[in-house]
C-alpha atoms as a PDB file:
ATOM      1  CA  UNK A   1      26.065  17.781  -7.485  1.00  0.00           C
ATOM      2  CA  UNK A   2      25.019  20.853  -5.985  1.00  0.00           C
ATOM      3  CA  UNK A   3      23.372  20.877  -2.300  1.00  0.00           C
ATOM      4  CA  UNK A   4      20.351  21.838  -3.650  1.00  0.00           C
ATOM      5  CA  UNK A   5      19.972  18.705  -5.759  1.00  0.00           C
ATOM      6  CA  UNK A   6      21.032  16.414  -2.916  1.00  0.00           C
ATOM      7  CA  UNK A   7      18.114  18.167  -0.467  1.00  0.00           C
ATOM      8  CA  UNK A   8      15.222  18.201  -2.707  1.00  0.00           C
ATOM      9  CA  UNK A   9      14.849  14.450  -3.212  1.00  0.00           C
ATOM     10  CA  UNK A  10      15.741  14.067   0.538  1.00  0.00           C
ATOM     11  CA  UNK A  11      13.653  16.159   1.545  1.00  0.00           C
ATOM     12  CA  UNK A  12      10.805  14.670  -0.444  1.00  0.00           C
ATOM     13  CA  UNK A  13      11.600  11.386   1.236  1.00  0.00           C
ATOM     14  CA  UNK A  14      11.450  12.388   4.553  1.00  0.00           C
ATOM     15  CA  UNK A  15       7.999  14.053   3.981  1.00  0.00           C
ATOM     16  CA  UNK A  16       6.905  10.790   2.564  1.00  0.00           C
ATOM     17  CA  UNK A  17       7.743   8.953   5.642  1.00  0.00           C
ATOM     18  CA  UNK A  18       6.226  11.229   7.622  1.00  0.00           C
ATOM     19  CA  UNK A  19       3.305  11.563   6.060  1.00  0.00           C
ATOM     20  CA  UNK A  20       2.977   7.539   5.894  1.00  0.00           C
ATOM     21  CA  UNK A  21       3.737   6.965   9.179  1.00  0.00           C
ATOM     22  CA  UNK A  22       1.107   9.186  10.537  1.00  0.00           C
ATOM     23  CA  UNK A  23      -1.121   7.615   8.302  1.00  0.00           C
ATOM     24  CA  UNK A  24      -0.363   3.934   9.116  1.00  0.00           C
ATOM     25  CA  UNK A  25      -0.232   5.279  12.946  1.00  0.00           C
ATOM     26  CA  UNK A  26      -4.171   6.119  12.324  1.00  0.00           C
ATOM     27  CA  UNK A  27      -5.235   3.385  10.312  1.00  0.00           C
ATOM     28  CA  UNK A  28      -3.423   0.834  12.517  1.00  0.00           C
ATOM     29  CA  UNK A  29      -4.756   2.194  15.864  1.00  0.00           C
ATOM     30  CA  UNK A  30      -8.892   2.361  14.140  1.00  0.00           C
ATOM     31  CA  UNK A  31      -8.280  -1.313  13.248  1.00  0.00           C
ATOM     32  CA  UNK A  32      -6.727  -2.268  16.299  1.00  0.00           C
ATOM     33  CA  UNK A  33      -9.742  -0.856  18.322  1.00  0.00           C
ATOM     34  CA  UNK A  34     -11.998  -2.203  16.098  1.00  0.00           C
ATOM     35  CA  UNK A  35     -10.191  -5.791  16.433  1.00  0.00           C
ATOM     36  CA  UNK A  36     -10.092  -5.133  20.245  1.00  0.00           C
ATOM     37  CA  UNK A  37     -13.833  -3.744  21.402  1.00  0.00           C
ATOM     38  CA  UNK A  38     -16.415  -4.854  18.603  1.00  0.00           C
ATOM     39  CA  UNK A  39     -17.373  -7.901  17.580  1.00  0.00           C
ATOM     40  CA  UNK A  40     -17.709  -7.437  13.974  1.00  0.00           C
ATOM     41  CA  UNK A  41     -18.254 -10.417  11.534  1.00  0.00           C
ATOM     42  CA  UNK A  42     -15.144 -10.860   9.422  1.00  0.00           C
ATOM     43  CA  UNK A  43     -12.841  -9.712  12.466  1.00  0.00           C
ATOM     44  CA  UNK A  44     -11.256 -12.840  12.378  1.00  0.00           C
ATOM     45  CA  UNK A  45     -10.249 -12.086   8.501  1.00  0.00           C
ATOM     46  CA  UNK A  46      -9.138  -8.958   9.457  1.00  0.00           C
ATOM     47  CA  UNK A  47      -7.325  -9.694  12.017  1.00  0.00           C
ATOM     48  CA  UNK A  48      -5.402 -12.292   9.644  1.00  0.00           C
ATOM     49  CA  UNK A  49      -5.412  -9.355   6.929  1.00  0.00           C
ATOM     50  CA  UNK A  50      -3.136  -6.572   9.212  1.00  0.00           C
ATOM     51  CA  UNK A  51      -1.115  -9.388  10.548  1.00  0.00           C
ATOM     52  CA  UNK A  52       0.068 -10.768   6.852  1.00  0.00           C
ATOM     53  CA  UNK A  53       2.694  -7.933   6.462  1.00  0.00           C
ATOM     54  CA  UNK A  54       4.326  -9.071   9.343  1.00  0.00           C
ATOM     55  CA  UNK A  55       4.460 -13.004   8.038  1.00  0.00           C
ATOM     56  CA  UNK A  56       5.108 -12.486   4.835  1.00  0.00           C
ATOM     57  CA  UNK A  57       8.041 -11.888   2.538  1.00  0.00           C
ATOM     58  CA  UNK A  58       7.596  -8.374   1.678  1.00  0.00           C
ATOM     59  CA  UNK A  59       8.883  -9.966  -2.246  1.00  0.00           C
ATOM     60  CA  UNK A  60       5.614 -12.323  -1.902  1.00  0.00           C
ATOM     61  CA  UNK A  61       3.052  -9.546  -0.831  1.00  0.00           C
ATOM     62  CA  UNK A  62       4.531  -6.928  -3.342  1.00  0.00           C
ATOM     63  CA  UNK A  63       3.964  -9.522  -5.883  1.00  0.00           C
ATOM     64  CA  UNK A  64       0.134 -10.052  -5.091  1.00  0.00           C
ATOM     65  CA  UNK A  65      -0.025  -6.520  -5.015  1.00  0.00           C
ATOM     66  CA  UNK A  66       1.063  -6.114  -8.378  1.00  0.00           C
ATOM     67  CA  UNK A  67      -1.342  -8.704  -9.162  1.00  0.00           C
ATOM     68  CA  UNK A  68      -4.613  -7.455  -7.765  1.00  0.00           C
ATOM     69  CA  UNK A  69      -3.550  -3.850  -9.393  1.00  0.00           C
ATOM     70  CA  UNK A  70      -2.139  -4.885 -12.582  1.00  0.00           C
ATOM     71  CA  UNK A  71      -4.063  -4.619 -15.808  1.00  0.00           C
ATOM     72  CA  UNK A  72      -5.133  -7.951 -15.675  1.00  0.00           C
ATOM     73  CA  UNK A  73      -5.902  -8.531 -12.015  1.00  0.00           C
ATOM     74  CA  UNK A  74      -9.381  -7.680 -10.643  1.00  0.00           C
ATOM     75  CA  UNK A  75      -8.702  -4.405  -8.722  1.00  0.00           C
ATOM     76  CA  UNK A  76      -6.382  -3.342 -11.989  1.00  0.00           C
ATOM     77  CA  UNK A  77      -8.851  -4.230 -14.576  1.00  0.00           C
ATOM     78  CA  UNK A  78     -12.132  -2.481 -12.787  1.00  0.00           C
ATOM     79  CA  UNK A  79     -10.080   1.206 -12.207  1.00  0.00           C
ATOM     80  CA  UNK A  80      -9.415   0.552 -16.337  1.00  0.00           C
ATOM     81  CA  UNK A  81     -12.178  -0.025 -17.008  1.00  0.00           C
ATOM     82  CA  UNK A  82     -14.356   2.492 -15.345  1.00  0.00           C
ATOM     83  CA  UNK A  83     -11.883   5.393 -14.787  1.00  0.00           C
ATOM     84  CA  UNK A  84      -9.340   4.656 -17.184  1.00  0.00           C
ATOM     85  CA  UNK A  85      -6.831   4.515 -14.571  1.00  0.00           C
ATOM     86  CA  UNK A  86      -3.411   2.369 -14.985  1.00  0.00           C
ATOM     87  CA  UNK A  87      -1.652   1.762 -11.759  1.00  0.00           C
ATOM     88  CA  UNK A  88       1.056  -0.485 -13.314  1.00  0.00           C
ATOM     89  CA  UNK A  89       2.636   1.094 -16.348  1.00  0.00           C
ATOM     90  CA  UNK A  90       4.159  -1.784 -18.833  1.00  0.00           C
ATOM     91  CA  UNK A  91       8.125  -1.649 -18.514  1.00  0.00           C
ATOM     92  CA  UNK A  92      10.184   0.282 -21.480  1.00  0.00           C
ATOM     93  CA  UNK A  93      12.258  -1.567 -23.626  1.00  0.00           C
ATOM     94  CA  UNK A  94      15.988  -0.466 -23.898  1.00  0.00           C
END
């Protein structure tokens, strides 16, 4: 392997998590001001939304993921229908 092929997919990674964590950094703080100062109805659901990820298996919540995007699920089945989008490709046999 050549440097160059050992850098490019690190590189990529890194700027991923950068770019993830300064999102989640923003999102996080809006909700958690919004949680803290307003009283919004549905703050108690989600408040019990942002603190799943910390509860859960990340195995269990990946899996509901998969099935509110898959082709089936609601989420999955809605972007198919109406944009023709498919999140969840089917798996290739070998």
């Amino acid at each position: 392997m050549t440097f160059t092929e050992v850098m490019v997919p690190l590189l990529l990674t890194l700027k991923v998590a950068c770019w993830a964590t300064l999102f989640a950094t923003a999102f996080g703080v809006l909700v958690a001001y919004t949680i803290a100062r307003l009283r919004l109805p549905g703050r108690d659901l989600l408040d019990a939304a942002m603190t799943l990820p910390m509860v859960m298996p990340p195995t269990v919540l990946g899996y509901y993921i998969l099935v509110l995007v898959g082709r089936r699920g609601p989420i999955g089945a809605w972007l198919d229908s109406t944009f023709g989008i498919t999140l969840i490709l089917p798996g290739r046999e070998r």
